[in-house]
Each structure stands twice: as C-alpha cells, then as structure tokens.
N, C-alpha and C. Protein backbone atom coordinates (compact mmCIF):
# COMPACT_ATOMS: atom_id res chain seq x y z
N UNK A 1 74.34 57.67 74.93
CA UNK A 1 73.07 58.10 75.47
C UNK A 1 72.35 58.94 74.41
N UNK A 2 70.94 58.99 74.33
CA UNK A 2 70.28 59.53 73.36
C UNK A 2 69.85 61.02 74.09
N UNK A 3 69.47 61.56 73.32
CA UNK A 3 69.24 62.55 73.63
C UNK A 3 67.90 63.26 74.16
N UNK A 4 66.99 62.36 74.60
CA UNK A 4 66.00 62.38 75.02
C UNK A 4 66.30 62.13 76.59
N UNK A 5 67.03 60.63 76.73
CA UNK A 5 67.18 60.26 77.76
C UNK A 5 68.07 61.28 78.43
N UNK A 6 68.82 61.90 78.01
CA UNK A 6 70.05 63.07 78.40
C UNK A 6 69.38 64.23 79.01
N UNK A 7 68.20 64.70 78.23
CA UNK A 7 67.12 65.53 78.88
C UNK A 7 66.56 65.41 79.90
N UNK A 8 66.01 64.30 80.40
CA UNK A 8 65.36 63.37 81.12
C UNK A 8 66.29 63.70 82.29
N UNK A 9 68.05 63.15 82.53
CA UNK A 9 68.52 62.52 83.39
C UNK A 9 69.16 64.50 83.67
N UNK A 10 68.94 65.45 82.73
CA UNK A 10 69.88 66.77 82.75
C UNK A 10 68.39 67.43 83.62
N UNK A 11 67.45 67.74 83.41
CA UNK A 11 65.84 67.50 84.33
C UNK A 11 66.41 67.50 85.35
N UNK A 12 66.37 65.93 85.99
CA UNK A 12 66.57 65.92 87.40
C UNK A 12 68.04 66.35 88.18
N UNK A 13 68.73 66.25 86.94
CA UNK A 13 70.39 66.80 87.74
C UNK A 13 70.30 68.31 88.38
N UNK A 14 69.48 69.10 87.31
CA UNK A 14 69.26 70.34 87.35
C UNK A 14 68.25 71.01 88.03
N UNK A 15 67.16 70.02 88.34
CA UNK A 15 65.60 70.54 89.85
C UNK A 15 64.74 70.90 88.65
N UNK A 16 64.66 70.81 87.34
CA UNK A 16 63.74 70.60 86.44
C UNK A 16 62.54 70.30 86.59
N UNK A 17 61.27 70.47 87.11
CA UNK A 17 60.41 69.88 87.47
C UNK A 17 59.51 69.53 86.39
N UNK A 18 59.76 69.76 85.23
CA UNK A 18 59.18 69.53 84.02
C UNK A 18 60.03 69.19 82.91
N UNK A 19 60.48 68.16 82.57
CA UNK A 19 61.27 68.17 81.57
C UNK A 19 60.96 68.03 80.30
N UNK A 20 59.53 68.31 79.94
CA UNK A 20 59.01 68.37 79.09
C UNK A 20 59.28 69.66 77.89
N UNK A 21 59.49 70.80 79.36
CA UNK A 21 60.07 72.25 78.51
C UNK A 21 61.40 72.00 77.95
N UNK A 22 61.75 70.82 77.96
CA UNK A 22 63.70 70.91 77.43
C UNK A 22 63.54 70.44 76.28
N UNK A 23 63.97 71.10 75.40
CA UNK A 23 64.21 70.56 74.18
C UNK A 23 66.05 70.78 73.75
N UNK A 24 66.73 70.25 72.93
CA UNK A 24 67.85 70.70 71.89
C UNK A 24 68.05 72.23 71.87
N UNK A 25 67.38 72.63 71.54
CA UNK A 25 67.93 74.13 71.18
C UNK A 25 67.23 74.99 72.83
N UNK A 26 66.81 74.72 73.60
CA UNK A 26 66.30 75.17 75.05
C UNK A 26 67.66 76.11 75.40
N UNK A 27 67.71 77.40 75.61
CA UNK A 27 68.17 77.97 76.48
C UNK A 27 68.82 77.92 78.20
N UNK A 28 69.18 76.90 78.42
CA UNK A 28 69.37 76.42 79.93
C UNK A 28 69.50 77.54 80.93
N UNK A 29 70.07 78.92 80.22
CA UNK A 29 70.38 79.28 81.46
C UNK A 29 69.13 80.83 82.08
N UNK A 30 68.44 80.18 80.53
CA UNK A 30 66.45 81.09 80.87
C UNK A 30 66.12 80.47 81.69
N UNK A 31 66.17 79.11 82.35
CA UNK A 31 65.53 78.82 83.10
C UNK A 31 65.36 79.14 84.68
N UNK A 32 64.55 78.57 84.91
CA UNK A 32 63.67 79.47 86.26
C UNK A 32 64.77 78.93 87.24
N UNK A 33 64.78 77.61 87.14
CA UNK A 33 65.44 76.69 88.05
C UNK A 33 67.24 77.26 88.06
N UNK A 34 67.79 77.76 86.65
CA UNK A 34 68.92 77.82 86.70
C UNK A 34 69.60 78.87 87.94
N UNK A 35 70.64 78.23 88.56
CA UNK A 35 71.21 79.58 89.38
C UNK A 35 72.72 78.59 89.30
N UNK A 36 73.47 79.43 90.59
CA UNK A 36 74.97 78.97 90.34
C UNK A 36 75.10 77.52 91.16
N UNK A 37 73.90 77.22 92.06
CA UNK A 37 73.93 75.73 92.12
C UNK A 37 73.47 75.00 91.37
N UNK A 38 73.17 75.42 90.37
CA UNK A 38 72.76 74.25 89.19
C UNK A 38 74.27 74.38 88.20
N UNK A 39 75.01 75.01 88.34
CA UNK A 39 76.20 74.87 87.61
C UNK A 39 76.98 74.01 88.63
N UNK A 40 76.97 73.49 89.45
CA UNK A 40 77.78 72.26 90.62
C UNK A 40 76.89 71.43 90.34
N UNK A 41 75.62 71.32 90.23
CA UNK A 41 74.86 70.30 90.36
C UNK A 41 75.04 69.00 88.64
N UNK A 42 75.67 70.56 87.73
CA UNK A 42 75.87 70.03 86.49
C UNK A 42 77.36 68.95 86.50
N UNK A 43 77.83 69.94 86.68
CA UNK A 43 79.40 69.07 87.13
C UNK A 43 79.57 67.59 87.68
N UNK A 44 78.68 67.58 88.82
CA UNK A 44 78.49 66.30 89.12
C UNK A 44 77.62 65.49 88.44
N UNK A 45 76.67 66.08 87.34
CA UNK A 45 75.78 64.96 86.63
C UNK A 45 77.03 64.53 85.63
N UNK A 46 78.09 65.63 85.05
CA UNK A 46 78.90 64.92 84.30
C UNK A 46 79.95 63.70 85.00
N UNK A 47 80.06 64.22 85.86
CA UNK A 47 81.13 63.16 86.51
C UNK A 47 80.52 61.79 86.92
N UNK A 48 79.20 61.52 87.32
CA UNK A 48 78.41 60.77 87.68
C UNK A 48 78.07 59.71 86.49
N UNK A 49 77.41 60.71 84.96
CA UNK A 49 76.95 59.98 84.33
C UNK A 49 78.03 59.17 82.86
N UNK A 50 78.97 60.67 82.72
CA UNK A 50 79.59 60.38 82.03
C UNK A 50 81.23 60.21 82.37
N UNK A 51 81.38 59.86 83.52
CA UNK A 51 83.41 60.03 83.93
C UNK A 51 83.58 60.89 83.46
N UNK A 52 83.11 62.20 83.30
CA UNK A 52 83.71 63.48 82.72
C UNK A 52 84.17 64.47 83.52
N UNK A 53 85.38 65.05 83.51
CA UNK A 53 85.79 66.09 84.81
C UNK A 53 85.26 67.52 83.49
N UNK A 54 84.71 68.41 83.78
CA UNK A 54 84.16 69.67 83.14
C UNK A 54 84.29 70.64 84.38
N UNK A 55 84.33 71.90 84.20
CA UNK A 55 84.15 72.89 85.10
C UNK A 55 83.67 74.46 84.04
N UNK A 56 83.61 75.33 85.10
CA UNK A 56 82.70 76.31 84.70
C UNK A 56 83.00 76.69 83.38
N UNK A 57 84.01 76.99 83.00
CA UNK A 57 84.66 77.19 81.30
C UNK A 57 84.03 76.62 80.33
N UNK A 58 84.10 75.31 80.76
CA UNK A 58 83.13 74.25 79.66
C UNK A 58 82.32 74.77 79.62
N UNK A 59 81.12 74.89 80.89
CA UNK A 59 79.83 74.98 80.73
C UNK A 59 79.38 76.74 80.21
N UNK A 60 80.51 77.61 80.45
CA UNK A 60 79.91 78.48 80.13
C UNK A 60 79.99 79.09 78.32
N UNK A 61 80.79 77.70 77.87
CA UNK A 61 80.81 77.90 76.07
C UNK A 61 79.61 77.34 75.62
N UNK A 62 78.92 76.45 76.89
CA UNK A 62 77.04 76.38 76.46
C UNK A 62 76.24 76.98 76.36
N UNK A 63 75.51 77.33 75.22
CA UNK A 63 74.27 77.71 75.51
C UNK A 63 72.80 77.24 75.54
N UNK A 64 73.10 75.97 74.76
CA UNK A 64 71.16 75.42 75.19
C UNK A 64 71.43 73.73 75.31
N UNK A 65 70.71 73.34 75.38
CA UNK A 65 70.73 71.87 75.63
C UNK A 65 71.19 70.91 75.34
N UNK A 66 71.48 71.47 73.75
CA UNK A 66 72.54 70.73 72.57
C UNK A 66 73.54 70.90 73.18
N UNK A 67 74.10 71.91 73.04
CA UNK A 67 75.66 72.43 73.65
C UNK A 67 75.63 71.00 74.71
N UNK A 68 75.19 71.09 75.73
CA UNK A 68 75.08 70.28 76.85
C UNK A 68 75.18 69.01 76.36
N UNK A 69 74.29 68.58 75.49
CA UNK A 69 74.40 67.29 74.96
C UNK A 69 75.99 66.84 74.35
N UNK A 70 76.14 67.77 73.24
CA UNK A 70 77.71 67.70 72.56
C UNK A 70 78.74 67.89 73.41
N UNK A 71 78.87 68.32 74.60
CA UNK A 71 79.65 68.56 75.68
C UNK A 71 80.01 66.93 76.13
N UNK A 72 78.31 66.32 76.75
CA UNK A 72 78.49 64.92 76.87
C UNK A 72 79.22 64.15 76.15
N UNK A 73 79.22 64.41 74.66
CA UNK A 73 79.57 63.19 73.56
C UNK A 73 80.87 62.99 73.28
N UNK A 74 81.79 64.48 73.77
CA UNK A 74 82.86 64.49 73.38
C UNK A 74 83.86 63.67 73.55
C-alpha cells in the first residue's frame, strides 16, 4: 500500500474528517479527533487492512504518520 492511500484509509479508521491535514511526518496524537478510542479503532484498521495483530505498545513507539505507515510495512 502506498502511502497516500494509507492516509486516506488511516482518515477514516481514525474519524478524520479531513485527510488532507495528514501528511508523513503529522503528529497523530495532536489531533483533535485523537482520544483512546481511536487507539482501538487503530488496532482494528491493522487487523482489517493488514492481518496485523498490534496493541498499545506498538502504537505508542509512534509518533506521526510515518511511524504508522512503517508499523504497516513491517
């Protein structure tokens, strides 16, 4: 998956209503939308999009969108 489209599909996993503000280096957890149901809501975009089992540990060695992305690729 590219990384545009990853933005795109991490947007709606996350209640993003603009995914225009996401870039690579984006801060995920500045966002307005972020709270601790968007960290479940993440979990299941991994398991959904990528067969990936992740939990909070993973996500909390992220910090912006990349992270998120390279998380995916692994």
């Amino acid at each position: 998956m590219e990384l545009k489209e990853f933005i795109e599909k991490l947007a709606e996993a996350i209640e993003v209503e603009d995914a225009n503000i996401l870039n690579e280096s984006t801060n995920f957890r500045e966002l307005d939308e972020w709270s601790s149901l968007s960290v479940m809501l993440l979990i299941a975009f991994y398991d959904e999009e990528f067969g990936k089992q992740i939990g909070d540990a993973d996500i909390k060695k992220c910090v912006t969108v990349g992270d998120l992305f390279n998380l995916a690729n692994k």
